[in-house]
Protein backbone atom coordinates (compact mmCIF):
# COMPACT_ATOMS: atom_id res chain seq x y z
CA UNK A 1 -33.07 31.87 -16.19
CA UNK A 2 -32.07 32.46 -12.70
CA UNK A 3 -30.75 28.96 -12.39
CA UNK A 4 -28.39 29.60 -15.90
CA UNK A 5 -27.39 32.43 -13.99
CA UNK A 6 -26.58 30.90 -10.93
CA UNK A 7 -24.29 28.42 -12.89
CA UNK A 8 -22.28 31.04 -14.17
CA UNK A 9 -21.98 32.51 -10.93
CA UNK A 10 -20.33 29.45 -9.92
CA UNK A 11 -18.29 29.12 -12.51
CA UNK A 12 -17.11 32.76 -12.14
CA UNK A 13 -15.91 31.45 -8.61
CA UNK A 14 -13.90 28.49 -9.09
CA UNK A 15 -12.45 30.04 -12.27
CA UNK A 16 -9.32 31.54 -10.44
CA UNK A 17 -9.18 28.45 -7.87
CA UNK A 18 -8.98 26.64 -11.33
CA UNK A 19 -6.14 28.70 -13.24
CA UNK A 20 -4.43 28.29 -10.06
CA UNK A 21 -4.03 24.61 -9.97
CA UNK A 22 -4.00 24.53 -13.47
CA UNK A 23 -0.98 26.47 -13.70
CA UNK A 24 1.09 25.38 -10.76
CA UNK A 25 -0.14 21.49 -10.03
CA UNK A 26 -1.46 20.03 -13.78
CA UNK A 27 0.94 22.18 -16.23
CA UNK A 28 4.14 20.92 -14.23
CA UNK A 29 3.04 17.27 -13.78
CA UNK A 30 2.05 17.20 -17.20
CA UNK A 31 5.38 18.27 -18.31
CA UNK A 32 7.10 15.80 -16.05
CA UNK A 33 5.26 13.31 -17.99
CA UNK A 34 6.13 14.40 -21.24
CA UNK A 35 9.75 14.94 -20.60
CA UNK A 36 10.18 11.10 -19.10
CA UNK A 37 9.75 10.13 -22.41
CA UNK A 38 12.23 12.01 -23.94
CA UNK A 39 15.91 11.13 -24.75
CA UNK A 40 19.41 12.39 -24.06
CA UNK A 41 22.76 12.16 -24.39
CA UNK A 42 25.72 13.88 -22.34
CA UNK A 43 25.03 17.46 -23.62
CA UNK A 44 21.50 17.65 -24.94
CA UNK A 45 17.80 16.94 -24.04
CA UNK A 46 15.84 15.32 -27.01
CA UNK A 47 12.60 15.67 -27.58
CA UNK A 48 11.06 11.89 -28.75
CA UNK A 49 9.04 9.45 -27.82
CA UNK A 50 10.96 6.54 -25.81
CA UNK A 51 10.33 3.71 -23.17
CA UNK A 52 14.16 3.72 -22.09
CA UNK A 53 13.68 5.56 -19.03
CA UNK A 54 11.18 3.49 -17.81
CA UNK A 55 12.53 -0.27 -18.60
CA UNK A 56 16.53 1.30 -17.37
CA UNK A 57 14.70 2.61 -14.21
CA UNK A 58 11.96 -0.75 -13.51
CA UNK A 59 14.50 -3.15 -14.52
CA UNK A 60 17.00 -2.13 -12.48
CA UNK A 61 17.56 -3.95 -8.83
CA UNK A 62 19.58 -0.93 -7.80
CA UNK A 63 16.25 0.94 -8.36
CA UNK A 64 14.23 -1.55 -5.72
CA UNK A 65 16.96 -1.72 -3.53
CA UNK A 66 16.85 2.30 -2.79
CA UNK A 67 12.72 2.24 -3.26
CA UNK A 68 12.37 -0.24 -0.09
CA UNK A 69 15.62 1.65 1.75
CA UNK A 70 13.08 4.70 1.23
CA UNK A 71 9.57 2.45 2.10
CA UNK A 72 11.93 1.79 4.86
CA UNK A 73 12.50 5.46 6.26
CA UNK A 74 9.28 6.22 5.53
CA UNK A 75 7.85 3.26 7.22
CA UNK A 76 9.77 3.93 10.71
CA UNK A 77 9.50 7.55 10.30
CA UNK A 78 5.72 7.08 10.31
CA UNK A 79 5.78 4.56 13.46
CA UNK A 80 7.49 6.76 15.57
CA UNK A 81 5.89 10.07 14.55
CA UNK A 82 2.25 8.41 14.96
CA UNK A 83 3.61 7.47 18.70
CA UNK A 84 4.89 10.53 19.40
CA UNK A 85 2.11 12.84 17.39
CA UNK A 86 -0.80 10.49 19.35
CA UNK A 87 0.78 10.73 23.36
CA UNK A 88 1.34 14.63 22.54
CA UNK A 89 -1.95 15.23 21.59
CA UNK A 90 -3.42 12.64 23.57
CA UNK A 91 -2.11 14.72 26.84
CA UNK A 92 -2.91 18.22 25.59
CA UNK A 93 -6.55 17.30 24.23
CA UNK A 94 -7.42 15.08 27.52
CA UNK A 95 -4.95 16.18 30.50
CA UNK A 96 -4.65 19.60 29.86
CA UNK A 97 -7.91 21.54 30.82
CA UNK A 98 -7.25 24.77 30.21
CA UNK A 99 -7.42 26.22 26.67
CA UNK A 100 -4.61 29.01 27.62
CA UNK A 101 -2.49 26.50 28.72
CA UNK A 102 -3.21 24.00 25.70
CA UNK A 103 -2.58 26.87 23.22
CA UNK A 104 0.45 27.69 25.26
CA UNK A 105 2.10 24.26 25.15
CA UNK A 106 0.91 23.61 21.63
CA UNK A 107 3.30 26.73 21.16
CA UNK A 108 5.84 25.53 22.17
CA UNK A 109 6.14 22.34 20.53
CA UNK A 110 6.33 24.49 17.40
CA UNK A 111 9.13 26.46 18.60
CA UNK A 112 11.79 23.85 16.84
CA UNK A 113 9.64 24.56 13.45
CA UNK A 114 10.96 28.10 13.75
CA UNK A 115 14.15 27.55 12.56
CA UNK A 116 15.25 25.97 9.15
CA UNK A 117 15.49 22.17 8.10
CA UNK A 118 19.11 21.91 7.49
CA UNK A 119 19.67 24.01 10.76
CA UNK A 120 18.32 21.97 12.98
CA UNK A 121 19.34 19.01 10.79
CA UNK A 122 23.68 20.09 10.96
CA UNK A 123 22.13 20.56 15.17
CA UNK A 124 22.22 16.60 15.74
CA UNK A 125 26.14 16.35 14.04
CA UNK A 126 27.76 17.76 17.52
CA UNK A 127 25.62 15.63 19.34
CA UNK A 128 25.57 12.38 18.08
CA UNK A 129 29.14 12.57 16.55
CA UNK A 130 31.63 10.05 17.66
CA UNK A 131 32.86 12.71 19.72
CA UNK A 132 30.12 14.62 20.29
CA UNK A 133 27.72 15.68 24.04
CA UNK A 134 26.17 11.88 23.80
CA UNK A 135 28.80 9.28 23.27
CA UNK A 136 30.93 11.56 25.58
CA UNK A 137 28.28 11.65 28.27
CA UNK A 138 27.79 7.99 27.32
CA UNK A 139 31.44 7.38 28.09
CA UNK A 140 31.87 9.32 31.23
CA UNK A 141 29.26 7.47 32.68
CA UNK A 142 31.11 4.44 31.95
CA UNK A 143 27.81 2.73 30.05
CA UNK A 144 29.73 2.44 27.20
CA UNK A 145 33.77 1.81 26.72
CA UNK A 146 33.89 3.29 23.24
CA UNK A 147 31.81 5.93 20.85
CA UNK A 148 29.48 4.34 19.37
CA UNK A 149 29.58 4.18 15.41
CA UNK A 150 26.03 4.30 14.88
CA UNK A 151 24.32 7.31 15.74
CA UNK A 152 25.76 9.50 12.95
CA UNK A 153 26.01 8.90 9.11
CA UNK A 154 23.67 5.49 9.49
CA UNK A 155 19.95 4.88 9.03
CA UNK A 156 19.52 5.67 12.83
CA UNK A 157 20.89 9.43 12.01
CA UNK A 158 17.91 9.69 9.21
CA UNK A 159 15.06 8.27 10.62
CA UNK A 160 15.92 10.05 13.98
CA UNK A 161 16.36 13.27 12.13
CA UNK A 162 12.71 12.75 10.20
CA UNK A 163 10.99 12.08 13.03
CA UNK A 164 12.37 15.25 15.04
CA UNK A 165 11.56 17.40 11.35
CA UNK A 166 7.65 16.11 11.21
CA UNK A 167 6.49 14.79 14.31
CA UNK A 168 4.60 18.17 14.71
CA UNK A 169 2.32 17.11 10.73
CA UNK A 170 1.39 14.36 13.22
CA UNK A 171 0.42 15.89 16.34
CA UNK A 172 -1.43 18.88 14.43
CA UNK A 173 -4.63 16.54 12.90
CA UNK A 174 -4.49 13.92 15.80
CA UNK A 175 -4.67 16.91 18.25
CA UNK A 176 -7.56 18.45 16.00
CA UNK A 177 -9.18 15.32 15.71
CA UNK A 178 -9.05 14.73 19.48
CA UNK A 179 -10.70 18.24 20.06
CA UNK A 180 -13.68 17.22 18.10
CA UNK A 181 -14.70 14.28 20.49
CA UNK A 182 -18.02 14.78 22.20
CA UNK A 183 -16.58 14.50 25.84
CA UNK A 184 -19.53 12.80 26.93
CA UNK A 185 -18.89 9.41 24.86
CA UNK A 186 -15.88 9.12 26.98
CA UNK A 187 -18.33 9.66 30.17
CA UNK A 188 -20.39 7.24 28.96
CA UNK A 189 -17.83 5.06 28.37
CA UNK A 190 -16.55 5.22 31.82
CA UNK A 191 -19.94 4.98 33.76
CA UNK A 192 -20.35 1.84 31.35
CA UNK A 193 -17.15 0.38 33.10
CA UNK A 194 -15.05 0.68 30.96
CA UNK A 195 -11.07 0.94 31.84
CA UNK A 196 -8.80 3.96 30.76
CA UNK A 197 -7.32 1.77 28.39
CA UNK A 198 -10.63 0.33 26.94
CA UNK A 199 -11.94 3.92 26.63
CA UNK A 200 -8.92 4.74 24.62
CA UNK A 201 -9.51 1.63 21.90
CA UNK A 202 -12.82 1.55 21.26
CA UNK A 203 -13.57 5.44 21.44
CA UNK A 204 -10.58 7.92 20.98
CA UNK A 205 -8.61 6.08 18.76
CA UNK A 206 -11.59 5.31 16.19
CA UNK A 207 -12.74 8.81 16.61
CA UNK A 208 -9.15 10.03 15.80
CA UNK A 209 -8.72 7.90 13.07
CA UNK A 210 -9.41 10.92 10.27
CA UNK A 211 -6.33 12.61 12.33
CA UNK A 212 -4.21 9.95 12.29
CA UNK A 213 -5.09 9.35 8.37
CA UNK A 214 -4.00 12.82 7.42
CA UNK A 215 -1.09 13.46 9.30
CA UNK A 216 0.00 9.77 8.35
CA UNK A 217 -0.49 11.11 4.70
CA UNK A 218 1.90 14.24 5.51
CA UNK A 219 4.42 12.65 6.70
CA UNK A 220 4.54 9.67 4.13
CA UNK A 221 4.20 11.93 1.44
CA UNK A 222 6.90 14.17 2.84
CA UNK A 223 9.56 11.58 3.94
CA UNK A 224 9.05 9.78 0.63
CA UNK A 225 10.48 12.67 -1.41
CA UNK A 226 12.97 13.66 0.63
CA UNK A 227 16.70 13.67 -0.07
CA UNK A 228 18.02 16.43 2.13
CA UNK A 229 18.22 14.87 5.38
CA UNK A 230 19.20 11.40 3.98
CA UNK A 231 22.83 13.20 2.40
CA UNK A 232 23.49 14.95 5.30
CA UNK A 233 22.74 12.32 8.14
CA UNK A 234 23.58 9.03 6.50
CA UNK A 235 26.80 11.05 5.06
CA UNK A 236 26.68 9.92 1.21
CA UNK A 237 26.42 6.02 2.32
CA UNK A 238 22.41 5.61 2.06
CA UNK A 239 20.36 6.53 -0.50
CA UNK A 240 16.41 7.67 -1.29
CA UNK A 241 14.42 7.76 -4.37
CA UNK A 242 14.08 12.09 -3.75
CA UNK A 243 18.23 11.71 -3.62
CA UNK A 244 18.63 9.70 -6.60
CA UNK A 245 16.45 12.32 -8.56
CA UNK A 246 18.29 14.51 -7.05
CA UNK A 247 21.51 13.02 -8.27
CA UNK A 248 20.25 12.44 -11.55
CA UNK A 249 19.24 16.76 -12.13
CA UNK A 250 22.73 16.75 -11.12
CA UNK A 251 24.36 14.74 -13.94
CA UNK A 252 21.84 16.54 -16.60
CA UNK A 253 19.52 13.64 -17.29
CA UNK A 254 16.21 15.42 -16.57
CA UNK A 255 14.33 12.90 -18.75
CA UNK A 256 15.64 9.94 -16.37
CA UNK A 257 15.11 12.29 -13.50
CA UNK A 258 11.29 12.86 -14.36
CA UNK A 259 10.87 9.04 -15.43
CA UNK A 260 11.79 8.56 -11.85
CA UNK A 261 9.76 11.20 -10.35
CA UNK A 262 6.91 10.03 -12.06
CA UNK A 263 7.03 6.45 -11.08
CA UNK A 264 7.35 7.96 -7.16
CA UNK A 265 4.06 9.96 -7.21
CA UNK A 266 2.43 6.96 -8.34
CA UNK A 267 4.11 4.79 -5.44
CA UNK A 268 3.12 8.06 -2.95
CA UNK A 269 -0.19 8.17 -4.99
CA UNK A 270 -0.84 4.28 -4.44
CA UNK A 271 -0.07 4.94 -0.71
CA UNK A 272 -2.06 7.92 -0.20
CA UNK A 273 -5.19 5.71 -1.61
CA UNK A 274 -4.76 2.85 0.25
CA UNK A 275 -5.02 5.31 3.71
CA UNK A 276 -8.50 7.03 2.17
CA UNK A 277 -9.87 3.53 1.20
CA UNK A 278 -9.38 2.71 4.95
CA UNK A 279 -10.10 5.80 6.53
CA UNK A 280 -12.92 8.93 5.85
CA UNK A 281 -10.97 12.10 5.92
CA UNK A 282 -14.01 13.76 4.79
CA UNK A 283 -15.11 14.15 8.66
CA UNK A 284 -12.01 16.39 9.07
CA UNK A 285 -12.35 18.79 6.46
């Protein structure tokens, strides 16, 4: 008896968890689904049963083309974040002693976080325009002779404008990971002989491996879907999967729009998998 009741206790508590993700993660990706499948024409949305959306969208090279220009982004976006995300928290978890001063600094690399996406995206236009603060510096110092064309509207301008929007989902787990090693392992390390650098393989950077696994899923998943920052830094001439959907809600083809979203989360989905199979995230949470 008690043990019927503590089963409905339990179920009692996830119930709301339950109509929560119910109603805001299954209902909508269900519909998604559904609606792939459907047809239309220029004016209307109708409701059937078709494989057009997916053969037009998989049999297109068009469609490959702009899914490796966005493996692409997402790719270098990740390299450069994990760099920056690991020697940030790297010198906050291990160089900077004092908690005060860690929360302090921590602080302030969020302080760019506290202003929109598109504001600090338009931010780079003035200063990596052809005349903009760098090419003019860049001039004046007589490195260069001319502005250089490709620093804004080019793949440089996106990637460089990802990895300044979510550097910080990379230094947040890698930093929290970091926290959670047992300073004496790196002691023992040390009294064992080993170097600074050998200490940092073979015991910080497998013991931050669940940190480096989850913000490497943030900022994946997040760059992946994007379409924002490619229009406004590559300046209409690049294209994303996130911006063709985009494009496509534009024009009124919703089922072609959720075709294409679908076949994304199973790319991110794929992705996402791969990282748990190598990696136990479970330590983390």
């Amino acid at each position: 008896m008690a043990s019927d009741t503590s089963k409905r206790s339990s179920y009692f508590l996830i119930t709301p968890m339950a109509a929560i993700f119910a109603v805001f993660l299954v209902i909508p990706l269900v519909t998604i689904v559904i609606v792939s499948f459907w047809d239309y024409d220029e004016y209307r949305i109708l409701p059937d049963f078709i494989l057009e959306n997916y053969s037009y969208l998989l049999g297109s090279s068009v469609t490959w083309s702009i899914y490796l220009n966005t493996l692409k982004y997402a790719a270098l976006t990740w390299l450069f974040t994990l760099l920056i995300g690991f020697t940030v928290a790297y010198f906050l978890a291990f160089h900077v002693r004092s908690l005060t001063w860690q929360i302090v600094l921590f602080m302030v690399c969020t302080i760019p976080f506290w202003t929109s996406n598109i504001i600090r995206m338009i931010s780079w236009i003035p200063f990596l325009g052809r005349n903009g603060l760098l090419n003019s510096a860049l001039i004046n110092l007589g490195i260069v002779d001319q502005p250089l064309e490709f620093l804004l509207f080019s793949d440089f301008a996106v990637v460089l404008a990802d990895v300044h929007l979510y550097a910080l989902f990379m230094v947040v787990p890698i930093f929290n990971s970091m926290m959670r090693i047992d300073r004496s392992l790196i002691e023992a390390a040390r009294d064992a002989g080993a170097s600074g650098f050998e200490t940092l393989k073979s015991v910080i950077v497998p013991l931050s491996k669940p940190g480096i696994a989850i913000g490497s899923i943030f900022v994946i998943t997040v760059v992946m879907g994007d379409f924002i920052t490619v229009r406004l830094m590559s300046g209409g001439q690049s294209a994303s999967v996130g911006l063709q959907i985009s494009n496509e809600i534009g024009l009124l083809q919703y089922p072609a729009a959720a075709a294409s979203a679908v076949v994304l989360l199973i790319t991110v989905l794929l992705i996402v998998t791969a990282l748990l199979r190598l990696v136990d995230i479970r330590k983390e949470l």
